[in-house]
PDB file of N, CA and C in Angstrom:
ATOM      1  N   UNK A   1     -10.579 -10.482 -67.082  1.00  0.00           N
ATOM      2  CA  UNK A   1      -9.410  -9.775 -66.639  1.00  0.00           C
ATOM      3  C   UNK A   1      -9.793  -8.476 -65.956  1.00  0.00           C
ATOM      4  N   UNK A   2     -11.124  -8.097 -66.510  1.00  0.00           N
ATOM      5  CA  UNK A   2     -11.076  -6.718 -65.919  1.00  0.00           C
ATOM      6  C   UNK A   2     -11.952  -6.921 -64.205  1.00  0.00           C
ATOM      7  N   UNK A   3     -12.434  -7.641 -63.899  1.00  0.00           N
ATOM      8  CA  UNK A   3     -13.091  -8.119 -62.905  1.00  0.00           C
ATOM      9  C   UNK A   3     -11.588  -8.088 -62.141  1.00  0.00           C
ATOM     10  N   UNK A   4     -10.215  -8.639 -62.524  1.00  0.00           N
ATOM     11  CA  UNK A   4      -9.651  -9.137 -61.306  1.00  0.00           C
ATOM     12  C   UNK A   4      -8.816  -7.240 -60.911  1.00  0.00           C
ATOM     13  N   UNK A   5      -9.249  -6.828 -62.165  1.00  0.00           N
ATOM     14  CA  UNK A   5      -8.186  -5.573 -61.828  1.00  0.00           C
ATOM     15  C   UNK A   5      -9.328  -4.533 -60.570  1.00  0.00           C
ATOM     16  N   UNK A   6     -10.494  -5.063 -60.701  1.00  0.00           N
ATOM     17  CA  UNK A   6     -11.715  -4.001 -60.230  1.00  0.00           C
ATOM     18  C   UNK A   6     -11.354  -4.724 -58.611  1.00  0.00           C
ATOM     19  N   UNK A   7     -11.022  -6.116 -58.731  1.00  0.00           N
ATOM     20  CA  UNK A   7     -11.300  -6.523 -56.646  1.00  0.00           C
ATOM     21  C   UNK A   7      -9.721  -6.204 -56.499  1.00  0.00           C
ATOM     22  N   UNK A   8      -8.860  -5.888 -57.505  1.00  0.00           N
ATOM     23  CA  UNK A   8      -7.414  -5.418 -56.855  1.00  0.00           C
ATOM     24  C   UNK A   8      -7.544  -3.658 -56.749  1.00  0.00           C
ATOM     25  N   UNK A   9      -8.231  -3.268 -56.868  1.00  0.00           N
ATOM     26  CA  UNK A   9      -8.163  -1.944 -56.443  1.00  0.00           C
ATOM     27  C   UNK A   9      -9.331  -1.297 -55.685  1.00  0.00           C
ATOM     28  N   UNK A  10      -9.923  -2.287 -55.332  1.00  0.00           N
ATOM     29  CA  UNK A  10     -10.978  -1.810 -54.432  1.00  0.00           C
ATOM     30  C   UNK A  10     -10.302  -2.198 -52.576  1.00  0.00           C
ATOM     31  N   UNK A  11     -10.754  -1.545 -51.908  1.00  0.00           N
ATOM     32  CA  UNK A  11      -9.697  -1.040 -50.512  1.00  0.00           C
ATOM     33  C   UNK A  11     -10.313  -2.903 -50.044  1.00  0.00           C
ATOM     34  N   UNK A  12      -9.404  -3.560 -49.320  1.00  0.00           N
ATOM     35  CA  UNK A  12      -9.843  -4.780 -48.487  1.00  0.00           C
ATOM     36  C   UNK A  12     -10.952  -4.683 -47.675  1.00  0.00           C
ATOM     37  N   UNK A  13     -11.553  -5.121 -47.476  1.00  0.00           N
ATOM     38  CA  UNK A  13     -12.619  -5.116 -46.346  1.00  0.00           C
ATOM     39  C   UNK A  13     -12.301  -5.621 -44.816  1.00  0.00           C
ATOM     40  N   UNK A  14     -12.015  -6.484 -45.177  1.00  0.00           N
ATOM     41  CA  UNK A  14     -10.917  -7.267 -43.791  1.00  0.00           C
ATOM     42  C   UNK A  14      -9.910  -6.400 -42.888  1.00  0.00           C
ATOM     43  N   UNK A  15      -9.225  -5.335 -43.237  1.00  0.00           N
ATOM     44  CA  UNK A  15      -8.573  -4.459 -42.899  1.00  0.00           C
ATOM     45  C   UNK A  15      -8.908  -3.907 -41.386  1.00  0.00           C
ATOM     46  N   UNK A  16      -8.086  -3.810 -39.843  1.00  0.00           N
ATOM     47  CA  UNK A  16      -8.231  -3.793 -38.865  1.00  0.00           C
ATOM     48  C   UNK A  16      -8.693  -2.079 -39.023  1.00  0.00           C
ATOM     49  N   UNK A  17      -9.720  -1.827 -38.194  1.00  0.00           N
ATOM     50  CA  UNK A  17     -10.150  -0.739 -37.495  1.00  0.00           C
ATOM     51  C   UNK A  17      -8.750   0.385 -37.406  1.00  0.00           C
ATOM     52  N   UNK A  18      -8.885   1.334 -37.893  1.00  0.00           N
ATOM     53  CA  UNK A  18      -7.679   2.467 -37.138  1.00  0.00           C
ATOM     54  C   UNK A  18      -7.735   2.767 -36.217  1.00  0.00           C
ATOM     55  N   UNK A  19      -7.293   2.441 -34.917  1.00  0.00           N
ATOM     56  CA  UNK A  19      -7.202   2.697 -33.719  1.00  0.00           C
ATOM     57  C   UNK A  19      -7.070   4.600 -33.276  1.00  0.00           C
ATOM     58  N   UNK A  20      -7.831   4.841 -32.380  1.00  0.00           N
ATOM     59  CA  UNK A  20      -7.527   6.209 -31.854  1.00  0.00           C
ATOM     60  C   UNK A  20      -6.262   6.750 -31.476  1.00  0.00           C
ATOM     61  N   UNK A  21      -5.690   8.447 -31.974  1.00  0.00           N
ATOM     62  CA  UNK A  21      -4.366   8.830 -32.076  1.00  0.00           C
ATOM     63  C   UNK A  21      -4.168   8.136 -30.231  1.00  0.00           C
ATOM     64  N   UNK A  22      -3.151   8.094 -29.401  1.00  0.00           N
ATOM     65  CA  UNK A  22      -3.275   7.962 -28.119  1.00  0.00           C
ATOM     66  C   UNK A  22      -2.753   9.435 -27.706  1.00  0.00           C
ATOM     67  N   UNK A  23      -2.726   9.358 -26.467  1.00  0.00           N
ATOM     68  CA  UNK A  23      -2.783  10.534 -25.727  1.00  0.00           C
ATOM     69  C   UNK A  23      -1.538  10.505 -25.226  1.00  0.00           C
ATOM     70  N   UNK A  24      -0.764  11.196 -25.001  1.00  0.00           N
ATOM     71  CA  UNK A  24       0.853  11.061 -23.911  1.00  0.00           C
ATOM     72  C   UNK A  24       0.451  10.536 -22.735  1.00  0.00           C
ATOM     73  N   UNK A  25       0.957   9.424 -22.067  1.00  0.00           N
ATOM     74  CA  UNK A  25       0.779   8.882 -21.009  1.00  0.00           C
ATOM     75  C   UNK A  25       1.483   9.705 -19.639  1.00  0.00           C
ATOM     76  N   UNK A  26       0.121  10.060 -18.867  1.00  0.00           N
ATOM     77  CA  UNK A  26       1.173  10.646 -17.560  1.00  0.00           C
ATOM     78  C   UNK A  26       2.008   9.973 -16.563  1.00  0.00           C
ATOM     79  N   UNK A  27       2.390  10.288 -15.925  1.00  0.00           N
ATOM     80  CA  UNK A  27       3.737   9.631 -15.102  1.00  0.00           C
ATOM     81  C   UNK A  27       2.593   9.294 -13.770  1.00  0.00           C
ATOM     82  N   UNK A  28       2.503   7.656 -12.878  1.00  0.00           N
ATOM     83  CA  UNK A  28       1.686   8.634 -11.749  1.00  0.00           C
ATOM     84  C   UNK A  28       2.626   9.199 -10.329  1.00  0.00           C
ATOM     85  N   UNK A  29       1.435   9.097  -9.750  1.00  0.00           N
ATOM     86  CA  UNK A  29       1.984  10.819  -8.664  1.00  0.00           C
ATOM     87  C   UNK A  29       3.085   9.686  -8.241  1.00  0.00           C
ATOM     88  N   UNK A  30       3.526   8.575  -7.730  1.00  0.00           N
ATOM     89  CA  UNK A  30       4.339   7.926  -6.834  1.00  0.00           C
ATOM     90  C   UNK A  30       4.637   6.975  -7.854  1.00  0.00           C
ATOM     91  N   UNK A  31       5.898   7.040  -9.015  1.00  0.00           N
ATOM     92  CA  UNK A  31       6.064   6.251  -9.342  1.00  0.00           C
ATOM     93  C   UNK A  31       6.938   4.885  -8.846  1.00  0.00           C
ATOM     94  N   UNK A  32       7.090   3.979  -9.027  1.00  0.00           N
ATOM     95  CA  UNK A  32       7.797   2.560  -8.622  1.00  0.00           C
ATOM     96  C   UNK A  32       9.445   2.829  -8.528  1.00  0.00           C
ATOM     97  N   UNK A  33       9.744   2.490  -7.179  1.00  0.00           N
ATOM     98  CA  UNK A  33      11.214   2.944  -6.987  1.00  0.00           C
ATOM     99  C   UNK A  33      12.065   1.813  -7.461  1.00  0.00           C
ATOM    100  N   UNK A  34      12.524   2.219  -8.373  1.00  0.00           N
ATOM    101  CA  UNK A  34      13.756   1.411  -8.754  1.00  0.00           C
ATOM    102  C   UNK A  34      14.823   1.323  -7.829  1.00  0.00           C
ATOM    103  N   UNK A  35      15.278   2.197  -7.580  1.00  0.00           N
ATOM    104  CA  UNK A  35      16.340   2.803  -6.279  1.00  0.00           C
ATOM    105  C   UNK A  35      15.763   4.084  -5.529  1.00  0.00           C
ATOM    106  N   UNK A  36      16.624   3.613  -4.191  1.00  0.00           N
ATOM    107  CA  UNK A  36      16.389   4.665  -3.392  1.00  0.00           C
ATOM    108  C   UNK A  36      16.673   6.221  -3.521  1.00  0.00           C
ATOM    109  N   UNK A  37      15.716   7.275  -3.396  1.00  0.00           N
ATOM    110  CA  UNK A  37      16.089   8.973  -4.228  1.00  0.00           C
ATOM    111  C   UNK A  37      17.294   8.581  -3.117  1.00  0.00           C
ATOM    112  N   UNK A  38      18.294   9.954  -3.791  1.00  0.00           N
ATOM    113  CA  UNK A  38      19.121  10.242  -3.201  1.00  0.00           C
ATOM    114  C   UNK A  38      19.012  10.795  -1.992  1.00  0.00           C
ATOM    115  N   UNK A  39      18.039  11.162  -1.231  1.00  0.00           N
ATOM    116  CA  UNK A  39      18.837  11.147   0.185  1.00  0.00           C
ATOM    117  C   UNK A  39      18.125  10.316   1.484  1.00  0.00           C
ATOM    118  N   UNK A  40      17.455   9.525   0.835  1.00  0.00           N
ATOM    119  CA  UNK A  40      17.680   7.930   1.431  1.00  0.00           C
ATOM    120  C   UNK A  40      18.767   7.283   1.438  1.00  0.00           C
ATOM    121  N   UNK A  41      19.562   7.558   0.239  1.00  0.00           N
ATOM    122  CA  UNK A  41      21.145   6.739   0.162  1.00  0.00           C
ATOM    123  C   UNK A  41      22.140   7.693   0.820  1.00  0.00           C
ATOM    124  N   UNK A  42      21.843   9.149   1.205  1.00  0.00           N
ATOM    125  CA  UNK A  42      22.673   9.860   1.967  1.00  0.00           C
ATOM    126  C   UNK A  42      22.936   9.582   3.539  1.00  0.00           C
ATOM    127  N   UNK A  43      21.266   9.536   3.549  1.00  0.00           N
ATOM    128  CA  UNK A  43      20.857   9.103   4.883  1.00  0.00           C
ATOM    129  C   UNK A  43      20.894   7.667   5.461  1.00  0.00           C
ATOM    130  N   UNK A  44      21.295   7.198   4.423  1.00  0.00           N
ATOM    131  CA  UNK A  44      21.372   5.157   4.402  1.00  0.00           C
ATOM    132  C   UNK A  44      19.992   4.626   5.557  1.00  0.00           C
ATOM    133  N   UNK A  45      19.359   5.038   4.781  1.00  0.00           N
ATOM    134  CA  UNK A  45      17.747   4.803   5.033  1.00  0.00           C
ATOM    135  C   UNK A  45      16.961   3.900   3.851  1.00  0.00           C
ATOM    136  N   UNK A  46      16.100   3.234   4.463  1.00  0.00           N
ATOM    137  CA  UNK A  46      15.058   2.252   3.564  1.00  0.00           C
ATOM    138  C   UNK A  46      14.134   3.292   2.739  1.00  0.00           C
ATOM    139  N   UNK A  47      14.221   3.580   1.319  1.00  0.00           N
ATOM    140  CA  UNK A  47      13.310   4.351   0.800  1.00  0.00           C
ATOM    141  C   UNK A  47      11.957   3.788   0.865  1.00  0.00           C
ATOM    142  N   UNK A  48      11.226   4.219   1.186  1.00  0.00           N
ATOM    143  CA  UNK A  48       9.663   3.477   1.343  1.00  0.00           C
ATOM    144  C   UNK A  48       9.039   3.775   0.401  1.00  0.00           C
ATOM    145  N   UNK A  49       7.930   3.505  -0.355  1.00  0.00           N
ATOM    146  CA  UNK A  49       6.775   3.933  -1.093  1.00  0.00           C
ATOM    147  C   UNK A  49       6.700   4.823  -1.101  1.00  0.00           C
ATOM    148  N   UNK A  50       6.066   5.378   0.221  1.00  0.00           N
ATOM    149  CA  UNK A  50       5.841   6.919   0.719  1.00  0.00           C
ATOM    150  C   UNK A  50       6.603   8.244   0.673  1.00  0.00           C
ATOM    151  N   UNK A  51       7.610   7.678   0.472  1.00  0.00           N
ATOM    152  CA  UNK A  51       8.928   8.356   0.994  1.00  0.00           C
ATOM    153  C   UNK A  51       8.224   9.932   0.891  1.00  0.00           C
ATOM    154  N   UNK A  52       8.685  11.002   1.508  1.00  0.00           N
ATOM    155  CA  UNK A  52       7.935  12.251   0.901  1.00  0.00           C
ATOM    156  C   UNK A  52       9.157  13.345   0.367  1.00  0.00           C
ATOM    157  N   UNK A  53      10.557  12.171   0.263  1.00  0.00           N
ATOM    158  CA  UNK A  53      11.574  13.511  -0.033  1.00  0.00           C
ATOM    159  C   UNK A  53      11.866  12.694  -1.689  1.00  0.00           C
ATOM    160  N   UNK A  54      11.574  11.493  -2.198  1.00  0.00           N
ATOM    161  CA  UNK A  54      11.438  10.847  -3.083  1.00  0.00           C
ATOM    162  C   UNK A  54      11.524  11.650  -4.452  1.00  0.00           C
ATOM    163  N   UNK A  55      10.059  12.791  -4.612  1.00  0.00           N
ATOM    164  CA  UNK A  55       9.729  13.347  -5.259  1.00  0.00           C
ATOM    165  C   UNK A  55      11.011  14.380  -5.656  1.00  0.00           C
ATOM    166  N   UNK A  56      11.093  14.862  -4.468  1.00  0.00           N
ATOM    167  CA  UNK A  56      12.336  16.098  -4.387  1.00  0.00           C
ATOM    168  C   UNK A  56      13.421  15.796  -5.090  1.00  0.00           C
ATOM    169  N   UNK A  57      14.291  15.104  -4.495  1.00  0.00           N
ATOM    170  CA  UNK A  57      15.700  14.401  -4.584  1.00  0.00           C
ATOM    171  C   UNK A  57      15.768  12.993  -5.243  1.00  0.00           C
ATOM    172  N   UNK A  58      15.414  13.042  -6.862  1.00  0.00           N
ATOM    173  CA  UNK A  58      15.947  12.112  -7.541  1.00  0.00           C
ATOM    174  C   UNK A  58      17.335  11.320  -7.364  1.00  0.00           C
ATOM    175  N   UNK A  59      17.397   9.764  -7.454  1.00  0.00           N
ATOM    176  CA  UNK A  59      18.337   9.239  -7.182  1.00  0.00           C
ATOM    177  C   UNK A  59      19.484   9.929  -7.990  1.00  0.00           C
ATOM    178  N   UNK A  60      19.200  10.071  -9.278  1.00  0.00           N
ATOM    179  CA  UNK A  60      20.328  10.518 -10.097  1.00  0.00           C
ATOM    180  C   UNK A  60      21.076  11.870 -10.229  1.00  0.00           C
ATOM    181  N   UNK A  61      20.260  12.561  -9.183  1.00  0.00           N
ATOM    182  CA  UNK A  61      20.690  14.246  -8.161  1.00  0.00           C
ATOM    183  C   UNK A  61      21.164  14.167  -6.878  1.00  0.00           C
ATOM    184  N   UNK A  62      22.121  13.242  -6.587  1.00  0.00           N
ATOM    185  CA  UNK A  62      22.427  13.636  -5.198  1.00  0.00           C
ATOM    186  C   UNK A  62      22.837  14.945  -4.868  1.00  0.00           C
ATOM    187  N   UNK A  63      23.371  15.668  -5.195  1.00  0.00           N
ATOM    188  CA  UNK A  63      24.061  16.677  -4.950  1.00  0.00           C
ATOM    189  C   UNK A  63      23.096  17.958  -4.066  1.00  0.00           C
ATOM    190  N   UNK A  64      22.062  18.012  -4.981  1.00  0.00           N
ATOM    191  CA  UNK A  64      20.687  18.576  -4.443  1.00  0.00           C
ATOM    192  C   UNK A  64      20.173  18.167  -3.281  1.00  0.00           C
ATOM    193  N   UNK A  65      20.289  16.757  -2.550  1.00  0.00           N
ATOM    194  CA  UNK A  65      20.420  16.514  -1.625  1.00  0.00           C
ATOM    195  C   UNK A  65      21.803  16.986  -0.376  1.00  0.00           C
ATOM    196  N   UNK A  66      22.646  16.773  -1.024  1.00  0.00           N
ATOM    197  CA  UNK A  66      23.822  17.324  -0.050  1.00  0.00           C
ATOM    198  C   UNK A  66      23.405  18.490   0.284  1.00  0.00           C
ATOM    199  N   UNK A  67      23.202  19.571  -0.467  1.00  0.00           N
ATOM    200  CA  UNK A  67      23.537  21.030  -0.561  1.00  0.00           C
ATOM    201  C   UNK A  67      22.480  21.392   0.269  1.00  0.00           C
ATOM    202  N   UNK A  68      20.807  20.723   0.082  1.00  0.00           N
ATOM    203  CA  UNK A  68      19.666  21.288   0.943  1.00  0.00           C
ATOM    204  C   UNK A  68      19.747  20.548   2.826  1.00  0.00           C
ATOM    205  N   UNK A  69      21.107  19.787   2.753  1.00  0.00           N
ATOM    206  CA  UNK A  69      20.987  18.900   3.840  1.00  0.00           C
ATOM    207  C   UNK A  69      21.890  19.829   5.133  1.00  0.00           C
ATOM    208  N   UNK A  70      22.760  20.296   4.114  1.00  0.00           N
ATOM    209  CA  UNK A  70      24.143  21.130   4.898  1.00  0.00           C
ATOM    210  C   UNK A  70      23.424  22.414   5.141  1.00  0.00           C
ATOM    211  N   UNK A  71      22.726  23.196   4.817  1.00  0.00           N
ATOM    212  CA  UNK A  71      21.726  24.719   5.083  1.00  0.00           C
ATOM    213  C   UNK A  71      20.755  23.796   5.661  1.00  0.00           C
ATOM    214  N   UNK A  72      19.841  23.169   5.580  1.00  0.00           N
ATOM    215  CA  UNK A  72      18.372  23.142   6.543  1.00  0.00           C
ATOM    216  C   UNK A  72      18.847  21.735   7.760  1.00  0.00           C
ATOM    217  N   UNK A  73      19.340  20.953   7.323  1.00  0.00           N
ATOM    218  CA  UNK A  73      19.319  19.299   7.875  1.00  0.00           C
ATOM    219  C   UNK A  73      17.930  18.770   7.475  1.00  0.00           C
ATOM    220  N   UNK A  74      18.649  17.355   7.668  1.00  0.00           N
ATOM    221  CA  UNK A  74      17.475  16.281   7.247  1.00  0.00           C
ATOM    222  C   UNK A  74      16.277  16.112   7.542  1.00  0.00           C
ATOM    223  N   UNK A  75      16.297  16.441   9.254  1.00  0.00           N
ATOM    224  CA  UNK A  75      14.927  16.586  10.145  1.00  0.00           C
ATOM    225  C   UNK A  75      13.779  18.033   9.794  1.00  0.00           C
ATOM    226  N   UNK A  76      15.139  18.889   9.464  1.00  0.00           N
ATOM    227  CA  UNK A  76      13.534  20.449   8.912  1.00  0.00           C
ATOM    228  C   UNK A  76      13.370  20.297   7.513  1.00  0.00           C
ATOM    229  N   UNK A  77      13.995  19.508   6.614  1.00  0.00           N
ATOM    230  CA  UNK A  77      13.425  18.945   5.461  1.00  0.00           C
ATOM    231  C   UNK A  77      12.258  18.609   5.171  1.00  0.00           C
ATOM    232  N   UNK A  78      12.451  17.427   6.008  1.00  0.00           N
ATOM    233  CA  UNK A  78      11.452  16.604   6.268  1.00  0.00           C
ATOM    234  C   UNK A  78       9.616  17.075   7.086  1.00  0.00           C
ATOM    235  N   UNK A  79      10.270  17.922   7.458  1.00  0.00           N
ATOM    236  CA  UNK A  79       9.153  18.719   8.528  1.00  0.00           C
ATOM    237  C   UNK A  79       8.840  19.768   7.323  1.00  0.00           C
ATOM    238  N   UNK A  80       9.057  20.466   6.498  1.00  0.00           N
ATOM    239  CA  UNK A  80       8.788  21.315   5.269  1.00  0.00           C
ATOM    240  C   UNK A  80       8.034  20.710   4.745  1.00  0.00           C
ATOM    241  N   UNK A  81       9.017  19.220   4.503  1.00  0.00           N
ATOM    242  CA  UNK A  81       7.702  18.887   3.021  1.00  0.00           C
ATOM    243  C   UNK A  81       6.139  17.903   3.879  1.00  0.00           C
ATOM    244  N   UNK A  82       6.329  17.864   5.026  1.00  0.00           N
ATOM    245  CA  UNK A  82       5.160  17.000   5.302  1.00  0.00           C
ATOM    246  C   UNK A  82       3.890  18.222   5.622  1.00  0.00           C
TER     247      UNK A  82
END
């Protein structure tokens, strides 16, 4: 009896490796467009990969788009951020 109490309290051996804490995963620089940022859909334009106003003007911010469109326009936007 005392043999079975000694292999029930001794740690398993079989037991998987503890894996390393992980690290916060970063976002990358151009992530995958679900939808077009908002002022591709202002501009009713094909958002591309590239897009370079993408970053700026999240789809779910249009407004930020309106407001920088009505003071600069679309074309010196665009010429800023390239």
């Amino acid at each position: 009896m005392q043999s079975s109490e000694s292999l029930s309290s001794s740690p398993p051996s079989s037991s998987p490796p503890e894996s390393p804490p992980r690290s916060p995963r970063t976002p990358p620089l151009h992530p995958p467009i679900a939808s077009p940022c908002a002022a591709c859909k202002i501009l009713r334009r094909r958002c591309v990969e590239q897009c370079v106003l993408a970053p700026y003007f999240p789809p779910s911010e249009p407004q930020k788009f309106i407001t920088a469109h009505r003071v600069f326009g679309a074309s010196n936007i665009i010429k800023l951020l390239q």
